[in-house]
Protein backbone atom coordinates (compact mmCIF):
# COMPACT_ATOMS: atom_id res chain seq x y z
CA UNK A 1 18.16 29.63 -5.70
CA UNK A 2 18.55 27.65 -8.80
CA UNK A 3 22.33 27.26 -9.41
CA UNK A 4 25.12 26.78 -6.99
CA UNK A 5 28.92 26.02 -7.35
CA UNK A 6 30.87 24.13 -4.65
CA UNK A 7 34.86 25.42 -5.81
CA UNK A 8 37.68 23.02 -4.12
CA UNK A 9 35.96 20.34 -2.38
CA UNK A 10 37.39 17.36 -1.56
CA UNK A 11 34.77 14.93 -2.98
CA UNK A 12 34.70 11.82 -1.66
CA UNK A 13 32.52 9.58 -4.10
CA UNK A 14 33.63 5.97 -5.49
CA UNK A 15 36.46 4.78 -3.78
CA UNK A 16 38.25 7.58 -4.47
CA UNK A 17 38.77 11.54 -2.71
CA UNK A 18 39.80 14.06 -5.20
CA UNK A 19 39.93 17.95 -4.97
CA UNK A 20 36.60 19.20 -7.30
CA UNK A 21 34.12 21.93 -8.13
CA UNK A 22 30.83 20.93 -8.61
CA UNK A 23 27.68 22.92 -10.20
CA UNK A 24 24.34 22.60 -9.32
CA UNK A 25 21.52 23.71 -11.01
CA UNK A 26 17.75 22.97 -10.44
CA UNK A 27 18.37 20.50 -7.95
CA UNK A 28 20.73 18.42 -9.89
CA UNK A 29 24.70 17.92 -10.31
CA UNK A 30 24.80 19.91 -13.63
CA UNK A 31 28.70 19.50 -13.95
CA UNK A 32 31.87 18.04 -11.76
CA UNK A 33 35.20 19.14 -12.83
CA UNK A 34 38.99 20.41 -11.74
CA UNK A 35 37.96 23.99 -12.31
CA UNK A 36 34.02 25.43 -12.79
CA UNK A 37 35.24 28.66 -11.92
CA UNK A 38 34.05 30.34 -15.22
CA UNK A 39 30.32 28.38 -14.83
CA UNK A 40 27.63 31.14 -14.00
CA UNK A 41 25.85 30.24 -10.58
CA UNK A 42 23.74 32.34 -7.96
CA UNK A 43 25.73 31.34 -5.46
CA UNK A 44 29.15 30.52 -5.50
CA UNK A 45 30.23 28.24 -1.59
CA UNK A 46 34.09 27.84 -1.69
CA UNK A 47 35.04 24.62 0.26
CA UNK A 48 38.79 24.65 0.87
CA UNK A 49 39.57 22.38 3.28
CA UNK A 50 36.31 20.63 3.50
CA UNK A 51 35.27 17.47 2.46
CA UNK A 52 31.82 16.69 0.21
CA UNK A 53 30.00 13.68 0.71
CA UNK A 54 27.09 12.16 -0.99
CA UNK A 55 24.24 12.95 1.76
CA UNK A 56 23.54 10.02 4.17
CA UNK A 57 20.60 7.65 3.71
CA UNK A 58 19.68 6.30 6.79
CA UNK A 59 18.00 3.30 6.20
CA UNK A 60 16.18 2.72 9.90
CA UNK A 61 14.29 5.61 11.51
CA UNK A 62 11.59 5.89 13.41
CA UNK A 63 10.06 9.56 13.57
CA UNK A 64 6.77 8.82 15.83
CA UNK A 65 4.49 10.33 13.36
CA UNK A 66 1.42 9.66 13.29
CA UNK A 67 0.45 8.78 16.78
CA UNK A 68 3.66 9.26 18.87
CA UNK A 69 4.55 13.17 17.96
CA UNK A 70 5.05 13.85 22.02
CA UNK A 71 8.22 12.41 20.95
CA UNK A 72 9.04 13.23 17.75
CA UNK A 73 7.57 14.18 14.61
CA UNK A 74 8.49 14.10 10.66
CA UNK A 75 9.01 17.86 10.96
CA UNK A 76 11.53 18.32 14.21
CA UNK A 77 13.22 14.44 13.60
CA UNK A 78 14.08 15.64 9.60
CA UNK A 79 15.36 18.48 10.84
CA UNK A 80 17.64 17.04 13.12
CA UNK A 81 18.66 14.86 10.05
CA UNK A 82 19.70 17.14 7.44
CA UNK A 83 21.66 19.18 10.73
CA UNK A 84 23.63 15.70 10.73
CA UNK A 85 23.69 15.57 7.13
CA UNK A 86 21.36 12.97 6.82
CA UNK A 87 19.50 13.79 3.23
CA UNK A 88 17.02 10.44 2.83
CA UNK A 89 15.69 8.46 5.14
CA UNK A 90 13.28 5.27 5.61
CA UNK A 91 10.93 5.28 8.38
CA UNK A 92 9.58 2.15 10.40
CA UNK A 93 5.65 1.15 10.77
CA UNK A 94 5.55 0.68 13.99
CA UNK A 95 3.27 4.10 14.73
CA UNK A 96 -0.49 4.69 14.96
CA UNK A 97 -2.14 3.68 13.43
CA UNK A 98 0.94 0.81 12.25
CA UNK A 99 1.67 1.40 8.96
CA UNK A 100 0.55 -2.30 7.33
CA UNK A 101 -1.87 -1.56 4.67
CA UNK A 102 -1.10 0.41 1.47
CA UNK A 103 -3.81 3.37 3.10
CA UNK A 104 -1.29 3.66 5.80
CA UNK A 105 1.46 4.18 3.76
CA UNK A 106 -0.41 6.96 1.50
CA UNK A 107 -1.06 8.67 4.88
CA UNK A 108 2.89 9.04 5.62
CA UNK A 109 3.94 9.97 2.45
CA UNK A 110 1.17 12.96 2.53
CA UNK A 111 2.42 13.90 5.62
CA UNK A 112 6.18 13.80 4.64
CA UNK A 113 5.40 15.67 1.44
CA UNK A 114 4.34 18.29 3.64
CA UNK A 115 6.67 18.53 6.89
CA UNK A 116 9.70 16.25 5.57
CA UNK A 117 12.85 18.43 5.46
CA UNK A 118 14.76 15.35 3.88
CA UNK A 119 13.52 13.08 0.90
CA UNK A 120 11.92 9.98 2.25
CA UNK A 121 10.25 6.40 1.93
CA UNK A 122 8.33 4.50 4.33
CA UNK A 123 8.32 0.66 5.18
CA UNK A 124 5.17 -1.24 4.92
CA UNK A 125 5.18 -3.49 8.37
CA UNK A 126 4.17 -7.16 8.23
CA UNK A 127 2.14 -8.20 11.49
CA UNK A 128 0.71 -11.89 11.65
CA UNK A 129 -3.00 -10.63 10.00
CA UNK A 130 -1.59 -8.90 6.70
CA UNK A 131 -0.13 -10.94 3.97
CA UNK A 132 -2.42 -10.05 1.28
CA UNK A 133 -1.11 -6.55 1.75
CA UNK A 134 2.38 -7.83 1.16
CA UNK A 135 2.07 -9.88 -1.44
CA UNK A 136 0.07 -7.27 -3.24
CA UNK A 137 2.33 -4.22 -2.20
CA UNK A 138 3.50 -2.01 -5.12
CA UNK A 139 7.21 -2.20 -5.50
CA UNK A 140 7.45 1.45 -5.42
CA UNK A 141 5.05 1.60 -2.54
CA UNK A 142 7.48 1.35 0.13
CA UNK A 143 11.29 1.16 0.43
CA UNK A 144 10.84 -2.35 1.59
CA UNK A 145 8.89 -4.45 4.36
CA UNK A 146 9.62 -4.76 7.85
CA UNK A 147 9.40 -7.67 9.49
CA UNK A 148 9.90 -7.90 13.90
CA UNK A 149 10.56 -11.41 14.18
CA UNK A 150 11.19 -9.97 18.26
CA UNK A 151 8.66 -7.67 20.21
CA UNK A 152 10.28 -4.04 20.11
CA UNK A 153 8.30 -1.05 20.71
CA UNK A 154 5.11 -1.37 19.36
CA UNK A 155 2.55 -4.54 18.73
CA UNK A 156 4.29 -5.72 15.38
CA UNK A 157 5.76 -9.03 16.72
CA UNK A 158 5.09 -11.67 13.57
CA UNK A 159 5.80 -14.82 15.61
CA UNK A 160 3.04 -17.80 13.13
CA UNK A 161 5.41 -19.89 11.34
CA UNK A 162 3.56 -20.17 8.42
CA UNK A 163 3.00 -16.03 8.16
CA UNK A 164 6.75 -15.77 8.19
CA UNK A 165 7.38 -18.41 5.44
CA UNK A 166 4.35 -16.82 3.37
CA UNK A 167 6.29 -13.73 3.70
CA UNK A 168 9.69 -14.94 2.78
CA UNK A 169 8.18 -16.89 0.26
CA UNK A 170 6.17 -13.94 -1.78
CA UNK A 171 7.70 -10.82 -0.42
CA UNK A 172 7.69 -8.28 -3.87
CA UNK A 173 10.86 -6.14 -2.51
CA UNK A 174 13.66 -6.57 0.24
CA UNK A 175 12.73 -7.70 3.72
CA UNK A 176 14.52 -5.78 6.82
CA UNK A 177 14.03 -7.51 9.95
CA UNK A 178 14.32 -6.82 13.49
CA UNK A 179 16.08 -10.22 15.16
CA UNK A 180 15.35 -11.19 18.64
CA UNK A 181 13.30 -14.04 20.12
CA UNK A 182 10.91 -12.78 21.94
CA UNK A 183 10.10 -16.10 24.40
CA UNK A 184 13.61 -16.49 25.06
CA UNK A 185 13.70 -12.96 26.41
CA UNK A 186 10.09 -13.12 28.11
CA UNK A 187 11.91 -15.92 30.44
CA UNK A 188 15.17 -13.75 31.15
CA UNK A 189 12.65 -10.75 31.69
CA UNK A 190 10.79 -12.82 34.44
CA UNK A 191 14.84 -14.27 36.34
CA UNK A 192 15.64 -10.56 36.80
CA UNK A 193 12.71 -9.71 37.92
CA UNK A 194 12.20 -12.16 40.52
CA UNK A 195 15.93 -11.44 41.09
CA UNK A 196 15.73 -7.48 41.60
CA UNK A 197 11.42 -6.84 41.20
CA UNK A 198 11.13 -3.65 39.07
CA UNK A 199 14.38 -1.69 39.58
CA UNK A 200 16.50 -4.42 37.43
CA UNK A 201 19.82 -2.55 36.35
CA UNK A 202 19.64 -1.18 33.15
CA UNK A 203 23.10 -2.66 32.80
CA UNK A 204 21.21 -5.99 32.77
CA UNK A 205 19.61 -5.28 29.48
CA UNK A 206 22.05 -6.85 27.19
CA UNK A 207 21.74 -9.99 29.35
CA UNK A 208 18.16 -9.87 29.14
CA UNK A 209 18.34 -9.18 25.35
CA UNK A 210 20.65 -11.63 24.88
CA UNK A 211 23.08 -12.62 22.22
CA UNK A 212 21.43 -16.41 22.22
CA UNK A 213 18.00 -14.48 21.80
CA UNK A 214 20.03 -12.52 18.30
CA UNK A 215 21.12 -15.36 17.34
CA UNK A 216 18.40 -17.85 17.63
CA UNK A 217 15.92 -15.22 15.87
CA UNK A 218 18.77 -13.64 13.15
CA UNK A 219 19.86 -17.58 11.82
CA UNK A 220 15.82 -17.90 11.92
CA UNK A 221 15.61 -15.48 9.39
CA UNK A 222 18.80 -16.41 7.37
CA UNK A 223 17.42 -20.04 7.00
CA UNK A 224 14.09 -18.88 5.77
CA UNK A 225 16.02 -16.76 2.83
CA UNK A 226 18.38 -18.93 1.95
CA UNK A 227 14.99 -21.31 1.93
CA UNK A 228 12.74 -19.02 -0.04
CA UNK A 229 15.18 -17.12 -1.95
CA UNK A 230 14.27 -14.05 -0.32
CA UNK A 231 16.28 -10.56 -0.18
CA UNK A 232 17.08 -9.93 3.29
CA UNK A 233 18.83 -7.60 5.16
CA UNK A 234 18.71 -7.79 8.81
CA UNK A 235 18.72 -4.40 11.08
CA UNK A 236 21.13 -3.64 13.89
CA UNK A 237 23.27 -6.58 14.29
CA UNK A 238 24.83 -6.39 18.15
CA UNK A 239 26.81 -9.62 18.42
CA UNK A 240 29.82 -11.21 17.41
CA UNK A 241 28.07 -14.77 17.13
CA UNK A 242 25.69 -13.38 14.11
CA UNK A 243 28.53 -11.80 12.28
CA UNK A 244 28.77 -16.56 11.65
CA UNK A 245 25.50 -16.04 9.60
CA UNK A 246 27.43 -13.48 6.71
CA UNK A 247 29.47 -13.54 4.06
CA UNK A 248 32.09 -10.72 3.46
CA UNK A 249 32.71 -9.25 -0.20
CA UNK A 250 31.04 -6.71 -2.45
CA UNK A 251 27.25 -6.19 -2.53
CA UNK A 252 26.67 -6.91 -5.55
CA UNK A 253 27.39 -10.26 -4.51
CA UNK A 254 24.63 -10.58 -1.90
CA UNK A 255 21.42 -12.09 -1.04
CA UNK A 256 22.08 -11.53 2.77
CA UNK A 257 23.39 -8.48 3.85
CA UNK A 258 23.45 -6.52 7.49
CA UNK A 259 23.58 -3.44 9.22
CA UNK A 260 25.11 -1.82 11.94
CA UNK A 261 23.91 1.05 14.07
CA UNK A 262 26.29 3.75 14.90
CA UNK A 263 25.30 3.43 19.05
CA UNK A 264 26.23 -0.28 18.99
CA UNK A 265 29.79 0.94 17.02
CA UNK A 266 29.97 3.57 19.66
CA UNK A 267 28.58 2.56 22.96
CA UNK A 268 29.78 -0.83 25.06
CA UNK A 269 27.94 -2.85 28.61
CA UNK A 270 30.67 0.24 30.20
CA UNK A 271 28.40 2.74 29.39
CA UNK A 272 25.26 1.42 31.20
CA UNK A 273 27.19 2.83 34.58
CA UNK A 274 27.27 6.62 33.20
CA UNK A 275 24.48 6.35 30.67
CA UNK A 276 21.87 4.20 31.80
CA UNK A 277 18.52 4.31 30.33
CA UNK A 278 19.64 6.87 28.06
CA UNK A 279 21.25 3.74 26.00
CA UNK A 280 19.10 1.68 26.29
CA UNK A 281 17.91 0.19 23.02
CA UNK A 282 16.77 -2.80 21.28
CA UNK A 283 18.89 -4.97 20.55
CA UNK A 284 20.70 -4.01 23.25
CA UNK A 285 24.13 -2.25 23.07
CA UNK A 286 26.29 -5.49 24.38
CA UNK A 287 30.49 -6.06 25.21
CA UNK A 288 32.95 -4.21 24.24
CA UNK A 289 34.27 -7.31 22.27
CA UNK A 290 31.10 -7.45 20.28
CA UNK A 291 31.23 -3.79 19.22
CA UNK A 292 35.03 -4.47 18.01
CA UNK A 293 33.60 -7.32 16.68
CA UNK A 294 31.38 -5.04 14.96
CA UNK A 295 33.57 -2.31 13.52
CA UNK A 296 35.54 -4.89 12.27
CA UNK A 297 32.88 -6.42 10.08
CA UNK A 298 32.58 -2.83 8.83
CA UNK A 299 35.85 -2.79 7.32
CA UNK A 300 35.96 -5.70 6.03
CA UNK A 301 32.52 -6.00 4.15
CA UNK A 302 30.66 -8.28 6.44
CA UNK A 303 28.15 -5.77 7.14
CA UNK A 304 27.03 -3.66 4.53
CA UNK A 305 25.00 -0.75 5.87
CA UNK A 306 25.71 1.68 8.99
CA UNK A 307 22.63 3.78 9.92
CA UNK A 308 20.95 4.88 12.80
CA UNK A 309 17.47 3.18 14.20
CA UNK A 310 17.06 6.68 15.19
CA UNK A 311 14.19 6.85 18.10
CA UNK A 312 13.66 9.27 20.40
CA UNK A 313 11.49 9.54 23.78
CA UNK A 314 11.38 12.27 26.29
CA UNK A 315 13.82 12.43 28.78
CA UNK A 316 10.83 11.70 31.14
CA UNK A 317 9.72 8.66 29.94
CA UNK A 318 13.84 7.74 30.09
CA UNK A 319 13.98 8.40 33.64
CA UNK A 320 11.40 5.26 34.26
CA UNK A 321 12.64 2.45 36.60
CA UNK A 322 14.39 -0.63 33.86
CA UNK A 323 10.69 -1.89 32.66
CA UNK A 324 9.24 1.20 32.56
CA UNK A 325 11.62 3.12 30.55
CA UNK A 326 11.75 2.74 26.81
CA UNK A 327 13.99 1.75 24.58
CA UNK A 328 15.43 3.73 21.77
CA UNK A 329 18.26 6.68 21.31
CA UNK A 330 17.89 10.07 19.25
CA UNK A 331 20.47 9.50 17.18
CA UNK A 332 20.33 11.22 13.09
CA UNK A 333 21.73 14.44 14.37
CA UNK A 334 25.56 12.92 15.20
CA UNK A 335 25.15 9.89 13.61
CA UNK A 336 28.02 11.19 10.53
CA UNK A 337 30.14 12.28 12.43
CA UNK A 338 29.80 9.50 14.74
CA UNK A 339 30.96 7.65 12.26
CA UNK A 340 34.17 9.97 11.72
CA UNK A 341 35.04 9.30 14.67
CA UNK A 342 36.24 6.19 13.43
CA UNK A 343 37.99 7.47 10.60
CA UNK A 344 40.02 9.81 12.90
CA UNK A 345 41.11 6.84 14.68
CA UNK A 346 42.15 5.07 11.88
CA UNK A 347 39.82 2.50 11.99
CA UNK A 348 37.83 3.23 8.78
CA UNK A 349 38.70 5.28 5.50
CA UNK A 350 36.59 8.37 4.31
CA UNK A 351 35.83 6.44 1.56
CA UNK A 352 34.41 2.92 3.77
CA UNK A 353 32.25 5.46 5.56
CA UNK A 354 31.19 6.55 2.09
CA UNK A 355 30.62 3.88 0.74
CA UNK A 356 28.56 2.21 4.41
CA UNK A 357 26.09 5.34 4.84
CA UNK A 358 25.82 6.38 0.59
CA UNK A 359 26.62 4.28 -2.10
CA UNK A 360 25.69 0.66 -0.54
CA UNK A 361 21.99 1.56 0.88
CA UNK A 362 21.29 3.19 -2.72
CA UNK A 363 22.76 -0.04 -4.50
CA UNK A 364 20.85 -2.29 -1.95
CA UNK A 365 17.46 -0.94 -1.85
CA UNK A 366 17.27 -0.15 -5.74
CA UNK A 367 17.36 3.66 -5.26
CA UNK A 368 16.89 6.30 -7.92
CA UNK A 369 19.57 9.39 -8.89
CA UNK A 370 20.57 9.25 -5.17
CA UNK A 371 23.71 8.14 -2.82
CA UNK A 372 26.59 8.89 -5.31
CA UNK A 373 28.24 12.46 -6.43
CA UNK A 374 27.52 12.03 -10.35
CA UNK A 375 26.43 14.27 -13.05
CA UNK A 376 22.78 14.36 -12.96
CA UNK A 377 21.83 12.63 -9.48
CA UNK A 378 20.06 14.61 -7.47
CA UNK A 379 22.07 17.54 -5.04
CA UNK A 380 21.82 15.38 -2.32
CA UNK A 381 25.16 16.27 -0.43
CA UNK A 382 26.79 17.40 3.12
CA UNK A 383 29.95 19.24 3.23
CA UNK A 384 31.77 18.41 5.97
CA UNK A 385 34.88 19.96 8.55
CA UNK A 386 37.22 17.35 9.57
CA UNK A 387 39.02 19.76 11.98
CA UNK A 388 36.31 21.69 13.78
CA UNK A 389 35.10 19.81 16.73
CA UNK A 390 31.47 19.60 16.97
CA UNK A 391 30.92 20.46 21.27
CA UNK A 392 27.03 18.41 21.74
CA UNK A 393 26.57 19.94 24.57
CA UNK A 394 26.59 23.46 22.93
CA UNK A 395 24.78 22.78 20.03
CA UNK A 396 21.48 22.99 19.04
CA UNK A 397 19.70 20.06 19.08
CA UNK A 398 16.39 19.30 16.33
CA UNK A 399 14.78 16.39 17.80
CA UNK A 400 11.85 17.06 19.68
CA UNK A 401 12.71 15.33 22.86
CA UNK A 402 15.67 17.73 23.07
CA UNK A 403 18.01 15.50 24.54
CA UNK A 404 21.36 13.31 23.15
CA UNK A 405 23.00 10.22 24.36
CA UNK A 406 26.48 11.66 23.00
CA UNK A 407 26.28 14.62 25.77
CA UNK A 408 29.32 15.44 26.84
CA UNK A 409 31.17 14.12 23.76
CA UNK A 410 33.28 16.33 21.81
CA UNK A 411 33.28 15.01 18.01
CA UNK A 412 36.47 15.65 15.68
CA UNK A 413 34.53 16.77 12.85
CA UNK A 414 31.12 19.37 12.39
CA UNK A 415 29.06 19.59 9.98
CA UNK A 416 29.29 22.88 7.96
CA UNK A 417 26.06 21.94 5.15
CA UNK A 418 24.01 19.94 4.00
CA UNK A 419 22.03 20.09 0.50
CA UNK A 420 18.73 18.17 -0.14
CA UNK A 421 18.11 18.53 -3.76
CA UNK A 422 20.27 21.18 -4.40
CA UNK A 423 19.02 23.59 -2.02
CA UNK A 424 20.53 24.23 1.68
CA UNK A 425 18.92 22.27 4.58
CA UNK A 426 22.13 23.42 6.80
CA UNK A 427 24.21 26.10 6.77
CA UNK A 428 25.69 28.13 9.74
CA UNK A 429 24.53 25.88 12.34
CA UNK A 430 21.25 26.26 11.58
CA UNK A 431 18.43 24.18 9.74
CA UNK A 432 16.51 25.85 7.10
CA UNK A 433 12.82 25.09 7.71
CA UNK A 434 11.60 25.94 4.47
CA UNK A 435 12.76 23.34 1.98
CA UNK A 436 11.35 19.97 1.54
CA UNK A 437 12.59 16.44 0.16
CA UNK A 438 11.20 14.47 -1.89
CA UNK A 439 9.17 10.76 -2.12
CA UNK A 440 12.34 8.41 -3.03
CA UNK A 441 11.88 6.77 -6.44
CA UNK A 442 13.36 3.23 -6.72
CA UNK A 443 15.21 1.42 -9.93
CA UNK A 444 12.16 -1.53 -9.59
């Protein structure tokens, strides 16, 4: 197919939702206007009663290739992306081999060129051996550089002073960083353990991954960019407390910006009882009051960014005892319409959700022709139904480990298709395996 016209859409691009056609042709928005209905195209999709999107760019996943694909691979987890209407996405280094050399890097993007059903750019990971690489990194090498300034899952904790000050100091593009403190948790690992040996409650994990341990590693990082003058944006904020470390306003504005996860919007410490290890994550998903917190600095321009940290492991590995059981959700298939949730309940506009998942990770990593509905950007766009529930528990699910924390939710909205470069990814509930996205090109 090389032209398609979307008839009576309500777009939602720019602040502002207004009822459009829009033409498509070779992968690009040839032409948005009130009525296209004379414009030849192959296909003609009328969306009365829908609502278009730009395409979600998910600015945190981790897809387990290479090295991990038991649980997930570039092939099943982009899948499972575009089905969510997901249409980019920027994958984390902490695989293996870790992805902290330019070789690495080269290796992913080959394999994504390949298998990737969405368009794609990979983080180059900073570890405590590798600052050559960094300072010599390519600004179109990698969507930016990762930095675990707390052990997560894999051996990427950065934890030498003077590594993490030569990487603020000479970093080439943004720095994302994961914010915990690892010894402070070590010590609250070691009181419930002595406390309950190996079968701690998983509902103790957001006491063991605690909001001092955010906060002392998250003002860390803020202090060595407002120090260096670096571009930082810090993953998956989970407390109030750090919400003290931002400024609110527009973007633009910005050295410091931060994102929020659509679990830790979703999920509270009440859903450790039903959920268990199934939520457990890192940082953890904390009180209710911090996740109010949380939506709140959503709406009002605290945090920028609302994405996923997507990452999945089998349901057997979940079913481990607290220690042994890993930390991460599958989370890009529901993750839109996650967030529509919180339109429904009034909470955020279709245009804040917009502007949270689209047009502020394009602005704030530098992206080409993607993240906004304009004439020629790239087709990158999910149509969505704002009345038919989406049931999880009879859907189809993409990721390979096959399972979803949302089961047993029933979501407001569905999504009815996605586009990745003008060409369907989604359509009738079903994922077309045949397209592929393309390496992300940045404005550097």
């Amino acid at each position: 197919m090389t032209s398609l016209l979307i008839t009576h859409a309500h777009v939602v691009n720019e602040g502002q939702v207004q009822q459009l056609d829009v033409l498509i042709q070779d992968g690009r928005i040839a032409k948005i206007g009130a009525d296209l209905s004379a414009e030849a195209a192959d296909r003609v999709i009328d969306a009365t009663g829908k609502y278009l999107l730009p395409g979600m760019i998910d600015d945190q996943v981790h897809f387990r290739e290479p090295g991990l694909t038991h649980k997930g691979e570039i092939a099943t987890e982009s899948a499972a992306a575009v089905a969510g209407g997901i249409t980019s996405y920027f994958e984390m280094p902490n695989v293996n081999p870790l992805t902290i050399n330019r070789a690495a890097l080269e290796d992913k993007y080959d394999r994504a060129t390949q298998k990737s059903l969405a368009n794609f750019s990979f983080y180059l990971g900073a570890s405590n051996d590798n600052l050559e690489e960094i300072k010599n990194l390519d600004p179109q090498a990698a969507c930016g550089i990762k930095v675990f300034m707390g052990a997560s899952t894999g051996n990427m904790l950065v934890d030498k002073p003077e590594i993490l000050e030569g990487i603020f100091a000479n970093a080439p593009v943004i720095v994302v960083t994961h914010c915990e403190d690892t010894p402070m948790i070590t010590e609250n690992e070691a009181k419930y353990r002595e406390q309950y040996g190996e079968d701690v409650p998983m509902s103790c994990h957001p006491l063991i991954r605690s909001e001092a341990a955010c906060y002392k590693s998250s003002s860390l990082a803020v202090s060595l960019a407002k120090r260096f003058g670096t571009r930082l944006h810090i993953l998956h904020l989970t407390t109030e407390k750090e919400l003290s470390l931002l400024q609110a306003g527009p973007l633009s504005a910005k050295q410091i910006t931060a994102e929020a996860c659509v679990h830790h919007l979703f999920f509270s410490e009440e859903d450790y009882e039903t959920k268990g290890s199934l939520i457990k994550c890192n940082p953890a998903v904390k009180k209710a009051s911090d996740r109010e917190a949380l939506l709140n600095a959503v709406k009002n321009d605290l945090i920028d960014v609302v994405a996923t940290d997507h990452a999945p492991h089998t349901w057997e590995e979940k079913q481990n005892t607290y220690f042994k059981a890993p930390s991460g959700l599958p989370l890009v298939q529901h993750a839109l319409i996650a967030m529509l949730e919180h339109y429904h309940a009034g909470r955020f506009s279709l245009e804040q959700v917009v502007q949270k998942v689209s047009h502020n990770v394009a602005e704030l990593f530098q992206i080409a022709e993607r993240g906004y509905i304009r004439e020629g950007y790239w087709a990158d766009l999910v149509l969505v139904d704002l009345n038919t529930p989406t049931v999880v528990d009879e859907q189809k699910l993409y990721s390979k480990c096959g399972w979803s924390p949302f089961a047993g939710y029933l979501f407001k909205s569905s999504i009815f298709a996605t586009l990745v470069n003008g060409e369907l990814a989604f359509e009738n509930g079903e994922v077309n395996p045949h397209i592929r996205g393309k390496r992300i090109a940045f404005n550097r």
